[in-house]
N, C-alpha and C. Protein backbone atom coordinates (compact mmCIF):
# COMPACT_ATOMS: atom_id res chain seq x y z
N UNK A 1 115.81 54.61 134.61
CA UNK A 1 115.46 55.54 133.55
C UNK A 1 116.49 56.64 133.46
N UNK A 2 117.14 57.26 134.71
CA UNK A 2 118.14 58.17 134.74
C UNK A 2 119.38 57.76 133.62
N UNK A 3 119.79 56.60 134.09
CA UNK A 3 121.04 56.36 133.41
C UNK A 3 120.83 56.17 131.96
N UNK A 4 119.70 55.96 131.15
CA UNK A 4 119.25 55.97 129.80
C UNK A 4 119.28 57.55 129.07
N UNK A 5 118.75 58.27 130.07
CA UNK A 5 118.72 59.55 129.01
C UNK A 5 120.22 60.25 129.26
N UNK A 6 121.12 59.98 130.52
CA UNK A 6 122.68 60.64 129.77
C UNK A 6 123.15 59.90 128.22
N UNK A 7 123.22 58.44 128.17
CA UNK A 7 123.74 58.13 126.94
C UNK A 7 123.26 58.91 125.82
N UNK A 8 121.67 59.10 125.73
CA UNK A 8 121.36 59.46 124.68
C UNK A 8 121.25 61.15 124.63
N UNK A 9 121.28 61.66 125.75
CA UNK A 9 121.78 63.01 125.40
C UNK A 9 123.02 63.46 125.08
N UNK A 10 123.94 62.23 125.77
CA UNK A 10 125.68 62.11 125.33
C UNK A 10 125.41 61.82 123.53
N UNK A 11 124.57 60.87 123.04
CA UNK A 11 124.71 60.74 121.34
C UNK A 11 124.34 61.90 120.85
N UNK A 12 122.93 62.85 121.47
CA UNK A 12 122.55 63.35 120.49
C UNK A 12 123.76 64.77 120.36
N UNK A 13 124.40 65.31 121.40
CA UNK A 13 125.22 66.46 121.64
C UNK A 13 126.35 65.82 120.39
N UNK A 14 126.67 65.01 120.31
CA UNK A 14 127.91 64.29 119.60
C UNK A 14 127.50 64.05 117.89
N UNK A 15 126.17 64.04 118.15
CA UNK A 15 126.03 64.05 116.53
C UNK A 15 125.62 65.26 116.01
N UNK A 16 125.17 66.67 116.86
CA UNK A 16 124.94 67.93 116.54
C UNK A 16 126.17 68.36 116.33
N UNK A 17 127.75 68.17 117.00
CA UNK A 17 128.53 68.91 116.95
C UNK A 17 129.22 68.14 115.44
N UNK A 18 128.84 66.96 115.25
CA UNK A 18 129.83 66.06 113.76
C UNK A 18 128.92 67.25 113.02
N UNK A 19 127.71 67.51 112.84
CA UNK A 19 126.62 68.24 111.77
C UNK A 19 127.77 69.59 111.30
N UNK A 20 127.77 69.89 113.06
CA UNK A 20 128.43 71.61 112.92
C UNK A 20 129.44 71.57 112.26
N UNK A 21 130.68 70.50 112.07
CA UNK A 21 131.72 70.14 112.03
C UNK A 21 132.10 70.12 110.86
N UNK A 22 130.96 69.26 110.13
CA UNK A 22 131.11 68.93 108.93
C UNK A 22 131.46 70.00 107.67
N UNK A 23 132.56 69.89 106.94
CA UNK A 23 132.89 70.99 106.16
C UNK A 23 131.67 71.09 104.95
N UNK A 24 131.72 72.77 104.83
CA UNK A 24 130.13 73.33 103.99
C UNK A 24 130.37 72.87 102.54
N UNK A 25 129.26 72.72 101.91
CA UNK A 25 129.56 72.13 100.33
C UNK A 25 130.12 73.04 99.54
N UNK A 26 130.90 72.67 99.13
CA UNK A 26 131.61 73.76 98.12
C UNK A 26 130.25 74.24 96.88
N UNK A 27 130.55 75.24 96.73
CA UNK A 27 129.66 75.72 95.74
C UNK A 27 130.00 75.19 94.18
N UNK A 28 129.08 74.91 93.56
CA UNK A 28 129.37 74.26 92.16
C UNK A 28 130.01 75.66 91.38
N UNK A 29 131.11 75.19 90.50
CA UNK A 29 131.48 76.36 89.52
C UNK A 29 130.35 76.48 88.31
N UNK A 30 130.51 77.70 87.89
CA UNK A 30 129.23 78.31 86.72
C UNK A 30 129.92 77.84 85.60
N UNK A 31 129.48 77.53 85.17
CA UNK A 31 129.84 77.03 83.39
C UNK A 31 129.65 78.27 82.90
N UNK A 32 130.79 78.00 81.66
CA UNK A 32 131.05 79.50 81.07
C UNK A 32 130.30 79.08 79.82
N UNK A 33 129.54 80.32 79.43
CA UNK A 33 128.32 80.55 78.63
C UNK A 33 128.95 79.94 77.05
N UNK A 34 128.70 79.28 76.10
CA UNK A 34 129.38 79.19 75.10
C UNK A 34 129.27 79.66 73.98
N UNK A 35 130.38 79.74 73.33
CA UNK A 35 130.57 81.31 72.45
C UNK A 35 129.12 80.86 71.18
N UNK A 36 128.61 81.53 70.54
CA UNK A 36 127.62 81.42 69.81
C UNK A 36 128.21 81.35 68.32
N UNK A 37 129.57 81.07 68.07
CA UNK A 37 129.72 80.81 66.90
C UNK A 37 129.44 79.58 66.06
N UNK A 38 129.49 79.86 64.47
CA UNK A 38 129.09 78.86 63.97
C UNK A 38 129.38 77.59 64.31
N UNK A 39 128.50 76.54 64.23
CA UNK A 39 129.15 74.88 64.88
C UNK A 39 129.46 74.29 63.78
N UNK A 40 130.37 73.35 64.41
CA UNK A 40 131.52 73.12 63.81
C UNK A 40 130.37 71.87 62.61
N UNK A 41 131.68 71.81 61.55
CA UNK A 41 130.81 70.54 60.26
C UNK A 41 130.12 69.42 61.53
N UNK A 42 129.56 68.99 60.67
CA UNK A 42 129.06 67.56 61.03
C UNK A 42 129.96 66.42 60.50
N UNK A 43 130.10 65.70 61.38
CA UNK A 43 131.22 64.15 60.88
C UNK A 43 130.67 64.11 59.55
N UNK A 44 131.85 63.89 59.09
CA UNK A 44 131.38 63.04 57.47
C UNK A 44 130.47 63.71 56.78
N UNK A 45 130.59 64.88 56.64
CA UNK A 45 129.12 65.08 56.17
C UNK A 45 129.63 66.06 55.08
N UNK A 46 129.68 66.33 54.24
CA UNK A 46 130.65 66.39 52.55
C UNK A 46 129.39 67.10 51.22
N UNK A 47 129.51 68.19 50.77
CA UNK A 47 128.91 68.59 49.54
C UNK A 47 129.70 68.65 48.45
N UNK A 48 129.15 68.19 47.39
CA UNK A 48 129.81 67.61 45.77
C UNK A 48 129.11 68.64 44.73
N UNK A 49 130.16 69.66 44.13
CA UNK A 49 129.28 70.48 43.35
C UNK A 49 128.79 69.28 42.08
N UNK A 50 127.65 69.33 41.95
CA UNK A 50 127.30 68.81 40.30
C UNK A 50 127.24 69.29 39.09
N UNK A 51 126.42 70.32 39.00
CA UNK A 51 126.19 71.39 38.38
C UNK A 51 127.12 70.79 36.75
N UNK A 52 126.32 71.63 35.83
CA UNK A 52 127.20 71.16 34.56
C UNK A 52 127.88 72.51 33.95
N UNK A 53 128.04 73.61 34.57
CA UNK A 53 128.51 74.57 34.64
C UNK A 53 129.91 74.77 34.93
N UNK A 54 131.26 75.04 34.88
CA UNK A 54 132.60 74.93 34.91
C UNK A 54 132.72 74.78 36.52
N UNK A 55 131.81 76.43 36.97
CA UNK A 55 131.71 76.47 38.70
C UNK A 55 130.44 76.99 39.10
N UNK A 56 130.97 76.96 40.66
CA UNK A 56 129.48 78.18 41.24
C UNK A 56 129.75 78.74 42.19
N UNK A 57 128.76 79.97 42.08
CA UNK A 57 129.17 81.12 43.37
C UNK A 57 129.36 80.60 44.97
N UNK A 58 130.14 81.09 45.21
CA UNK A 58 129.94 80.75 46.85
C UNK A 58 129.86 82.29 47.29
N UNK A 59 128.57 82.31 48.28
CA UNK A 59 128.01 83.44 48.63
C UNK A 59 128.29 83.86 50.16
N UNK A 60 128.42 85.08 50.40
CA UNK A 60 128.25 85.31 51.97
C UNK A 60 126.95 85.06 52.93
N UNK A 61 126.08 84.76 52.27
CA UNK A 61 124.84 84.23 53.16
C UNK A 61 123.58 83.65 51.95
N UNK A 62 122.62 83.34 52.63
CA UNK A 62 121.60 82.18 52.01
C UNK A 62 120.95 83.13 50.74
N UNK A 63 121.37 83.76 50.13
CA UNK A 63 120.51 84.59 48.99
C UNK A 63 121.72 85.20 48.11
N UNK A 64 120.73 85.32 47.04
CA UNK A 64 121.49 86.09 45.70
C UNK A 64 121.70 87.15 45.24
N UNK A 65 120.65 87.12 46.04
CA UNK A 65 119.93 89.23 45.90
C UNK A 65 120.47 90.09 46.91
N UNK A 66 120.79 89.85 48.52
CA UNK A 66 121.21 89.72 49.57
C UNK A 66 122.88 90.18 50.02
N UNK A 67 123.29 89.07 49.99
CA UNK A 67 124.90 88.93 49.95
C UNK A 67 125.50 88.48 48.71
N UNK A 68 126.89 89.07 49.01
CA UNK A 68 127.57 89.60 47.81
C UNK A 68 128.38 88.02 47.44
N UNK A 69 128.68 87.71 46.46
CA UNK A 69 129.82 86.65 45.81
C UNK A 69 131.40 86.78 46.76
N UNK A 70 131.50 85.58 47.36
CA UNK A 70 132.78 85.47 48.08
C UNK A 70 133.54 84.38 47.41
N UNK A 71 133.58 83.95 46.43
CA UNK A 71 134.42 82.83 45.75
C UNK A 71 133.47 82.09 44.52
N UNK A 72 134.16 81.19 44.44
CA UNK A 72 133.70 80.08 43.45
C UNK A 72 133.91 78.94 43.82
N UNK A 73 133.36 77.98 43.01
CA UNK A 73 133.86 75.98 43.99
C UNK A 73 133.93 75.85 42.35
N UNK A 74 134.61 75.11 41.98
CA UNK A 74 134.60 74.15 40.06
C UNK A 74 134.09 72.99 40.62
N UNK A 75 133.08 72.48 39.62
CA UNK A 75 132.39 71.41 39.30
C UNK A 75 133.42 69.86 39.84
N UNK A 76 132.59 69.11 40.23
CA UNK A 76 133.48 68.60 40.92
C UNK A 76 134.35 68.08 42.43
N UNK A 77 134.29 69.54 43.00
CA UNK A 77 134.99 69.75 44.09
C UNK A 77 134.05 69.49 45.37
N UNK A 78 134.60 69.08 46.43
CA UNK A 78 134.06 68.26 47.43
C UNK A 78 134.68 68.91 48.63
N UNK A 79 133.30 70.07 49.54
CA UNK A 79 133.83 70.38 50.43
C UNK A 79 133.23 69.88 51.67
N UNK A 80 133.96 70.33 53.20
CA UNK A 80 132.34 69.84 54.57
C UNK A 80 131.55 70.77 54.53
N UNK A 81 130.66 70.38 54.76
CA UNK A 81 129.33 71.32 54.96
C UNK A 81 128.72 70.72 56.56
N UNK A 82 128.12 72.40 57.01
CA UNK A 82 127.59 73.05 58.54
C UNK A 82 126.59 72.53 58.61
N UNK A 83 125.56 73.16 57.56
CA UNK A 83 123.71 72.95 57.64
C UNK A 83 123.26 73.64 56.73
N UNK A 84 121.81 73.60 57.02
CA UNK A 84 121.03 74.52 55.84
C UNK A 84 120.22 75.94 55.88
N UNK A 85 120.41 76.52 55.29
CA UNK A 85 119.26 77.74 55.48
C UNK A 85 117.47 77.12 55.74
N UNK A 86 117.33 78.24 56.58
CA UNK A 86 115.27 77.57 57.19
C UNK A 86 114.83 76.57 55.80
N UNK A 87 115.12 77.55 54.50
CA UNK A 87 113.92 76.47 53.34
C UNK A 87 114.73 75.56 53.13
N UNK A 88 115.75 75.55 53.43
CA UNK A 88 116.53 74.38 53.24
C UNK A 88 117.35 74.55 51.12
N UNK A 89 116.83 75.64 50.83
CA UNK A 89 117.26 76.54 49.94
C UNK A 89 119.16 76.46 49.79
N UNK A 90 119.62 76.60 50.98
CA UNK A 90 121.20 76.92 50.56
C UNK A 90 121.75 76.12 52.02
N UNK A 91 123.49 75.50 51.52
CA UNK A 91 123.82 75.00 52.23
C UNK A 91 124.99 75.74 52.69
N UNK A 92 125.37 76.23 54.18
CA UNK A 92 126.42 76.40 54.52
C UNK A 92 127.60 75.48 54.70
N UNK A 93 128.80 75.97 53.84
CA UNK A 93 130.04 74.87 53.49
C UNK A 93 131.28 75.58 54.41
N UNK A 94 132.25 75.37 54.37
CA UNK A 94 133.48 75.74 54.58
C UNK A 94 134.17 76.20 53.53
N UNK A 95 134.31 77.27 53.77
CA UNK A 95 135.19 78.24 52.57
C UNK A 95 136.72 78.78 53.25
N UNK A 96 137.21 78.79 53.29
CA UNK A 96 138.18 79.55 54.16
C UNK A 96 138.68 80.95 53.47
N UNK A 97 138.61 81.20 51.82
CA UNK A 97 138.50 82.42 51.88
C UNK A 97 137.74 83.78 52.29
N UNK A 98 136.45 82.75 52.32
CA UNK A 98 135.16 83.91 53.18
C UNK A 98 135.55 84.11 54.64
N UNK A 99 134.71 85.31 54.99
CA UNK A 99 134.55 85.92 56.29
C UNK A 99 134.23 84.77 57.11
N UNK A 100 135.28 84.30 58.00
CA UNK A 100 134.79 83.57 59.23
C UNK A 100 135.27 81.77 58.92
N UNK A 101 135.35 82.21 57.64
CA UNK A 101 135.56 80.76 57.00
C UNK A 101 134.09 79.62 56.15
N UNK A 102 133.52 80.78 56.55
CA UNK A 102 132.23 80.01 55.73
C UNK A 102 131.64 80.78 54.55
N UNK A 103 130.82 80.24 53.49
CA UNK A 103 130.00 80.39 52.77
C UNK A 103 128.85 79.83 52.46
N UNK A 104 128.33 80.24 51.71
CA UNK A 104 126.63 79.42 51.17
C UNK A 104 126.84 78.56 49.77
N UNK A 105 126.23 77.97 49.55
CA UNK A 105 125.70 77.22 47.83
C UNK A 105 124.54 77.15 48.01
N UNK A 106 123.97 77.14 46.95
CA UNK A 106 122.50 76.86 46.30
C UNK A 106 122.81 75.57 46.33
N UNK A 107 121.59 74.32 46.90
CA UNK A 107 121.86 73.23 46.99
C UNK A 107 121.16 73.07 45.72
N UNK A 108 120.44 72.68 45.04
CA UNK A 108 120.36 72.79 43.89
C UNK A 108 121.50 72.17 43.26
N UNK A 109 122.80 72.62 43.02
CA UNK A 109 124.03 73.16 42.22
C UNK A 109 124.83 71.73 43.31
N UNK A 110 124.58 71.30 43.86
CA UNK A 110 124.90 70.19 45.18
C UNK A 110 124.54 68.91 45.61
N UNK A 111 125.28 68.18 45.92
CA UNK A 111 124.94 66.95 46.61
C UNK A 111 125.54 66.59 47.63
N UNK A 112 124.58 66.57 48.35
CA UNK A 112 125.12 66.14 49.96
C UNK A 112 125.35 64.47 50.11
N UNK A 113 126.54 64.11 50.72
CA UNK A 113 126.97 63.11 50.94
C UNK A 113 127.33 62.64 52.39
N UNK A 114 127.11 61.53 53.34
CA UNK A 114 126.42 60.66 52.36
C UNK A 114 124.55 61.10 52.10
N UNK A 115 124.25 59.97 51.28
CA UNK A 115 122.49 60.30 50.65
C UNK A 115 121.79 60.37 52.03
N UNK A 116 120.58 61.04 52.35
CA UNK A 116 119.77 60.82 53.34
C UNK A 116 120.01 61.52 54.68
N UNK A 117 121.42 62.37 55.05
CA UNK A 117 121.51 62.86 55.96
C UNK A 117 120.54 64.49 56.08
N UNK A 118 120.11 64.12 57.49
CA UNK A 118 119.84 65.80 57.44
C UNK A 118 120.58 66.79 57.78
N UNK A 119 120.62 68.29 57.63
CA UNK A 119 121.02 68.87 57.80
C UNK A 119 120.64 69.83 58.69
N UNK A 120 121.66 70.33 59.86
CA UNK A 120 120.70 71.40 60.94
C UNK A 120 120.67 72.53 60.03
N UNK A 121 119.64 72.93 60.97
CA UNK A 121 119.31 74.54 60.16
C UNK A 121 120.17 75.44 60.97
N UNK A 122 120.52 76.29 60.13
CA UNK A 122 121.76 77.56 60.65
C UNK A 122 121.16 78.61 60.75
N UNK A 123 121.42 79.55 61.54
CA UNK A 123 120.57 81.05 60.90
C UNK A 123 121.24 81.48 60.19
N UNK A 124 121.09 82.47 59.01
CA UNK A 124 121.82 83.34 58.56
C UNK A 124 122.62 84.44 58.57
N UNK A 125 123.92 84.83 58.19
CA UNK A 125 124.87 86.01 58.49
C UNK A 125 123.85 87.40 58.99
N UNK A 126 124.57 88.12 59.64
CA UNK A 126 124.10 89.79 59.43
C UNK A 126 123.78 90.10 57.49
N UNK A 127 122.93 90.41 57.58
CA UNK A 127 122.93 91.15 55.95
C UNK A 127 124.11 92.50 56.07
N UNK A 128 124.59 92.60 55.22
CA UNK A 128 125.39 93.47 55.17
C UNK A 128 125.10 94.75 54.45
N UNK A 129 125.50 96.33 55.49
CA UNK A 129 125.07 97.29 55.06
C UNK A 129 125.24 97.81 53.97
N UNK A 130 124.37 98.18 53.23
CA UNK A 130 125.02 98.93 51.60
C UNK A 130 125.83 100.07 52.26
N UNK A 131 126.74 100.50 51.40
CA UNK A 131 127.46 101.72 51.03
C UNK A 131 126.38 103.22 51.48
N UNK A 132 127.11 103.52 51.60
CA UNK A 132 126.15 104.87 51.55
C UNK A 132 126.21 105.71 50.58
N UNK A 133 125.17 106.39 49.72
CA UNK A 133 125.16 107.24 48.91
C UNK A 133 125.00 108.60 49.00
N UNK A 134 126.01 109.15 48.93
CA UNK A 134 125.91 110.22 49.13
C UNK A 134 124.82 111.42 47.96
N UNK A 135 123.65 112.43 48.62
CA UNK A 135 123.51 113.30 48.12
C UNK A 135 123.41 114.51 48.10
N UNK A 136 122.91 115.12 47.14
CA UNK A 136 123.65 116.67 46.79
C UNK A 136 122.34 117.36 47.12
N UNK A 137 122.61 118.68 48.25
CA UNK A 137 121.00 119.23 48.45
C UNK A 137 120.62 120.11 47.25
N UNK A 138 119.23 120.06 46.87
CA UNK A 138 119.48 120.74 45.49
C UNK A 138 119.39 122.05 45.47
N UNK A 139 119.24 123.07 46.74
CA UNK A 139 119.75 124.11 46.81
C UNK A 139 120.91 124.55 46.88
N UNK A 140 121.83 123.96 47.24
CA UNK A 140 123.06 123.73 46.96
C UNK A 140 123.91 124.05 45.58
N UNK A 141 123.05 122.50 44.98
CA UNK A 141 123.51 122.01 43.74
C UNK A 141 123.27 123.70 42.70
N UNK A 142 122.34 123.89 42.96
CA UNK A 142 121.36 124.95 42.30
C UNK A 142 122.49 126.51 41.94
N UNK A 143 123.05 126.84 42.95
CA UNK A 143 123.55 127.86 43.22
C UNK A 143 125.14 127.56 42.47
N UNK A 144 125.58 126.14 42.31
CA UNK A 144 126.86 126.09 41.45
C UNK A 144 126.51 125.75 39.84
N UNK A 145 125.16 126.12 39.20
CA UNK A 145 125.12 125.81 37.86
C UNK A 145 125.34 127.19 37.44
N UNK A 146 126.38 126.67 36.49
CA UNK A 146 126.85 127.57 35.49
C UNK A 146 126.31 127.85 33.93
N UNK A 147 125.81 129.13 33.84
CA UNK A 147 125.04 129.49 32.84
C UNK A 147 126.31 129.23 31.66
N UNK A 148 126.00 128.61 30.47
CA UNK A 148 127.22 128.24 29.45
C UNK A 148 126.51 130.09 28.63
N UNK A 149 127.81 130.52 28.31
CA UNK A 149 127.62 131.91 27.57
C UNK A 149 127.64 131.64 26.00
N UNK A 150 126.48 132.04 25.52
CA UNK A 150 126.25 131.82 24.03
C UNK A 150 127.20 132.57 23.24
N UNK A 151 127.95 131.76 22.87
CA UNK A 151 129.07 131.99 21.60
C UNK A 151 128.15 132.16 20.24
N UNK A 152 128.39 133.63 19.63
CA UNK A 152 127.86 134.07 17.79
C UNK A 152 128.79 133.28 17.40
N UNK A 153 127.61 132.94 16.18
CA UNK A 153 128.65 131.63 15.29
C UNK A 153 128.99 133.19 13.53
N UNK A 154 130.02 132.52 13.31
CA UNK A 154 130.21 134.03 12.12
C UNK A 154 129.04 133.28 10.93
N UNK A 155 128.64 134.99 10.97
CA UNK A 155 127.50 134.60 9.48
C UNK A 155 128.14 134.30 8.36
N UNK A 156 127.78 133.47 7.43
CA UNK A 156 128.31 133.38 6.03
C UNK A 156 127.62 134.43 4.97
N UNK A 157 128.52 134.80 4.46
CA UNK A 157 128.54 135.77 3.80
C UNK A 157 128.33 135.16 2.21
N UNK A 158 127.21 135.06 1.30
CA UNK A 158 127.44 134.71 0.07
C UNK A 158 128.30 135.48 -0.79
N UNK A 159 129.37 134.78 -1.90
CA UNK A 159 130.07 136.01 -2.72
C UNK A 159 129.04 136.46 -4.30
N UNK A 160 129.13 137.58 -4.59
CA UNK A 160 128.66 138.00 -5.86
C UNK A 160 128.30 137.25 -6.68
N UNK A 161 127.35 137.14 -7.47
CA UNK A 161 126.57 136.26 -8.35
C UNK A 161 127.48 136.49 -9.31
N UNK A 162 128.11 135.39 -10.42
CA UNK A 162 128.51 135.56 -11.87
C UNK A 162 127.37 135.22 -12.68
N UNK A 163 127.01 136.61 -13.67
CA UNK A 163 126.44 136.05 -14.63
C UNK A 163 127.00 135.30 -15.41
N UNK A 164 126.50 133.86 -15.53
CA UNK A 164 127.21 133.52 -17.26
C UNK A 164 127.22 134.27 -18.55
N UNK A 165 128.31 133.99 -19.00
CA UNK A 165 128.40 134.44 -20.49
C UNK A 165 127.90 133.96 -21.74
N UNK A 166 126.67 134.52 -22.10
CA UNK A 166 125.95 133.90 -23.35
C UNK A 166 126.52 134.27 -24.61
N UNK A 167 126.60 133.17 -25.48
CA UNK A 167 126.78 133.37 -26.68
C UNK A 167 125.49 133.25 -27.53
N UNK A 168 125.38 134.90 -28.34
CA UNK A 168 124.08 135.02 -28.87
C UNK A 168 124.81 134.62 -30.92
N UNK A 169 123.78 133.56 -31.04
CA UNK A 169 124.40 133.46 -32.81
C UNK A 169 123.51 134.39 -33.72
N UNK A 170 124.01 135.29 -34.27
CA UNK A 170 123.28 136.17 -35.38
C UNK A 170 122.68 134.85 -36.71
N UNK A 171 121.61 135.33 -37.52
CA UNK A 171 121.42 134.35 -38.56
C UNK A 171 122.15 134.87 -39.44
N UNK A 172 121.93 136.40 -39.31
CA UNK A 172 122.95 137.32 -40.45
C UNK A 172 123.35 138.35 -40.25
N UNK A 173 124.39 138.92 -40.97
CA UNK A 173 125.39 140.14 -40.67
C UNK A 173 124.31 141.52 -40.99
N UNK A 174 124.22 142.29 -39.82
CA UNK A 174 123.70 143.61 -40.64
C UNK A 174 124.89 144.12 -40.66
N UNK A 175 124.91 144.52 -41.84
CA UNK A 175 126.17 145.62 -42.34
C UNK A 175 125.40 147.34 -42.69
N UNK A 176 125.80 147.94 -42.16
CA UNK A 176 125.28 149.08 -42.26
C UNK A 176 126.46 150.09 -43.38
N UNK A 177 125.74 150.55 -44.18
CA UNK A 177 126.82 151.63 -45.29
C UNK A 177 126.42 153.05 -44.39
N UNK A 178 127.81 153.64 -45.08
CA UNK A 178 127.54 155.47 -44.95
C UNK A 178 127.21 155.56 -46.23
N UNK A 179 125.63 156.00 -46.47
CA UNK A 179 125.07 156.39 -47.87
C UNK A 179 125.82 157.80 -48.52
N UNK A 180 125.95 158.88 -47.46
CA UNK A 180 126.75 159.98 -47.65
C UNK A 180 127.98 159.63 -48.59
N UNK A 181 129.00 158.69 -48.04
CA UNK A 181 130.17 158.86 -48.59
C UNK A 181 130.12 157.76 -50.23
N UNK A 182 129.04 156.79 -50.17
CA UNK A 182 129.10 156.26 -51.06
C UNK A 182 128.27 157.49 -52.39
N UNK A 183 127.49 158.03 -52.05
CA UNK A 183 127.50 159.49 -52.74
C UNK A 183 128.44 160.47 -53.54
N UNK A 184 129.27 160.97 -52.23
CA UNK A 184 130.51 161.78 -52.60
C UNK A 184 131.52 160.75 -53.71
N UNK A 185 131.58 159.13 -53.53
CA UNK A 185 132.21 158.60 -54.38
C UNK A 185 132.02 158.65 -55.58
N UNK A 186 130.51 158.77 -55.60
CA UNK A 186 129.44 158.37 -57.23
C UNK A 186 129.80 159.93 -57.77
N UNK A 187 129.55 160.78 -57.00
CA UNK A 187 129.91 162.18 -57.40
C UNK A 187 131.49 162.33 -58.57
N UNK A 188 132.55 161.87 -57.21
CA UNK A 188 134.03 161.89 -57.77
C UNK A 188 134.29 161.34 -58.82
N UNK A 189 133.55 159.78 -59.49
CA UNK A 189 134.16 159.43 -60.18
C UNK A 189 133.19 159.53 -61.37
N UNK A 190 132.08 160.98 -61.50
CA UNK A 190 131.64 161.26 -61.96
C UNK A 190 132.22 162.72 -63.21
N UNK A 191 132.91 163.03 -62.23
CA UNK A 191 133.58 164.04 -62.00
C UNK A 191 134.95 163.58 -63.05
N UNK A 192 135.59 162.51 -62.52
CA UNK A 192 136.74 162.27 -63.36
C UNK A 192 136.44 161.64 -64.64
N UNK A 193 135.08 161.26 -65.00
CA UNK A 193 134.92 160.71 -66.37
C UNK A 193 134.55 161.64 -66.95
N UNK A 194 133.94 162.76 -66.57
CA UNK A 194 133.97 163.87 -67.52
C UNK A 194 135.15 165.04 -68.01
N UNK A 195 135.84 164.99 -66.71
CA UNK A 195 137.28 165.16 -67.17
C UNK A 195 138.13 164.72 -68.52
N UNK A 196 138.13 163.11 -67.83
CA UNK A 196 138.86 162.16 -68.98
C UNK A 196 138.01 162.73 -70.64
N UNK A 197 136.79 162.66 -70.42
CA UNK A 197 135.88 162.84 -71.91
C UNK A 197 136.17 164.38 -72.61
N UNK A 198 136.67 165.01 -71.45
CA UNK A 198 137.06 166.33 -72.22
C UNK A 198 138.40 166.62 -72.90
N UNK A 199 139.12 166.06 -72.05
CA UNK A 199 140.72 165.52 -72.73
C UNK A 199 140.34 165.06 -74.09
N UNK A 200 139.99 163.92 -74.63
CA UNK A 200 139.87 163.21 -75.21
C UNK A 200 139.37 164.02 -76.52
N UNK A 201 138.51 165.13 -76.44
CA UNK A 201 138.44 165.53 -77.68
C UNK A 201 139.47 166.66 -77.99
């Protein structure tokens, strides 16, 4: 029995020290997190504007009301397309003049090729902030209104009335005599016929 348990205390010492021996597992490397940008088209997978309209908007995100007009596509034209907005409402295409390189269509206005494929759903862009409007406090405003100073307008002055000139027609002439002198005449040549009558004899 002696000579049995050196061998096997000789194995087991010999396989504790291979254990110790044995080089430690390398640690697995971390996968690097992947970037969250848009994914890339789908193979083959192609939108055909239809529309009977010349063109159509290509938008910065799934709405009309929303995001602003980033291009146009003409009737016709055949680009790749990403996926779809949740209602399945608008399709994200490849634009390369838009931000990032993408835009939206109203599928509607579209045909996806080939027939029958689905499309993943995308989320939609950041909405983009309006402008800011600036305003005016109205105490402020209040204190720069300028009273406009009432300008007198000149009175008009009417000029002098002309009477017209009437022409009055008489029916007839009064002629008025000096009875006096037609007198003194009747007198004079009363006078000289008794003269003459005294000559005469």
């Amino acid at each position: 029995m002696t000579r049995f348990k050196f061998p096997l205390a000789l194995i087991f010492t010999i396989i504790v020290l291979l254990c110790g021996l044995s080089p430690a597992s390398s640690p697995r490397p971390a996968l690097a997190q992947q970037p969250t940008d848009t994914p890339p088209a789908q193979a083959d997978l192609f939108v055909t504007v239809i529309t009977t309209e010349p063109q159509i908007n290509v938008r910065l995100g799934p709405s009309s009301t929303i995001y602003p007009i980033v291009g146009v596509l003409p009737t016709g034209s055949t680009v790749p397309a990403f996926g779809r907005s949740q209602g399945g409402d608008w399709i994200q295409i490849e634009f390369p003049s838009a931000p990032g390189g993408r835009g939206w269509v109203y599928s509607p206005l579209v045909a996806v090729s080939p027939p029958g494929v689905t499309l993943r759903v995308i989320a939609p862009p950041p909405t983009p902030i309006p402008p800011a409007t600036s305003t005016i406090d109205p105490t402020l405003e209040a204190q720069f209104v300028i009273q406009p100073t009432a300008t007198r307008l000149p009175t008009y002055t009417p000029g002098p009335t002309r009477e017209p000139i009437r022409f009055e027609e008489s029916g007839r002439f009064s002629m008025s005599f000096p009875w006096a002198s037609i007198i003194i005449a009747f007198v004079v040549l009363g006078a000289i016929g008794f003269l003459l009558s005294s000559v005469r004899r």
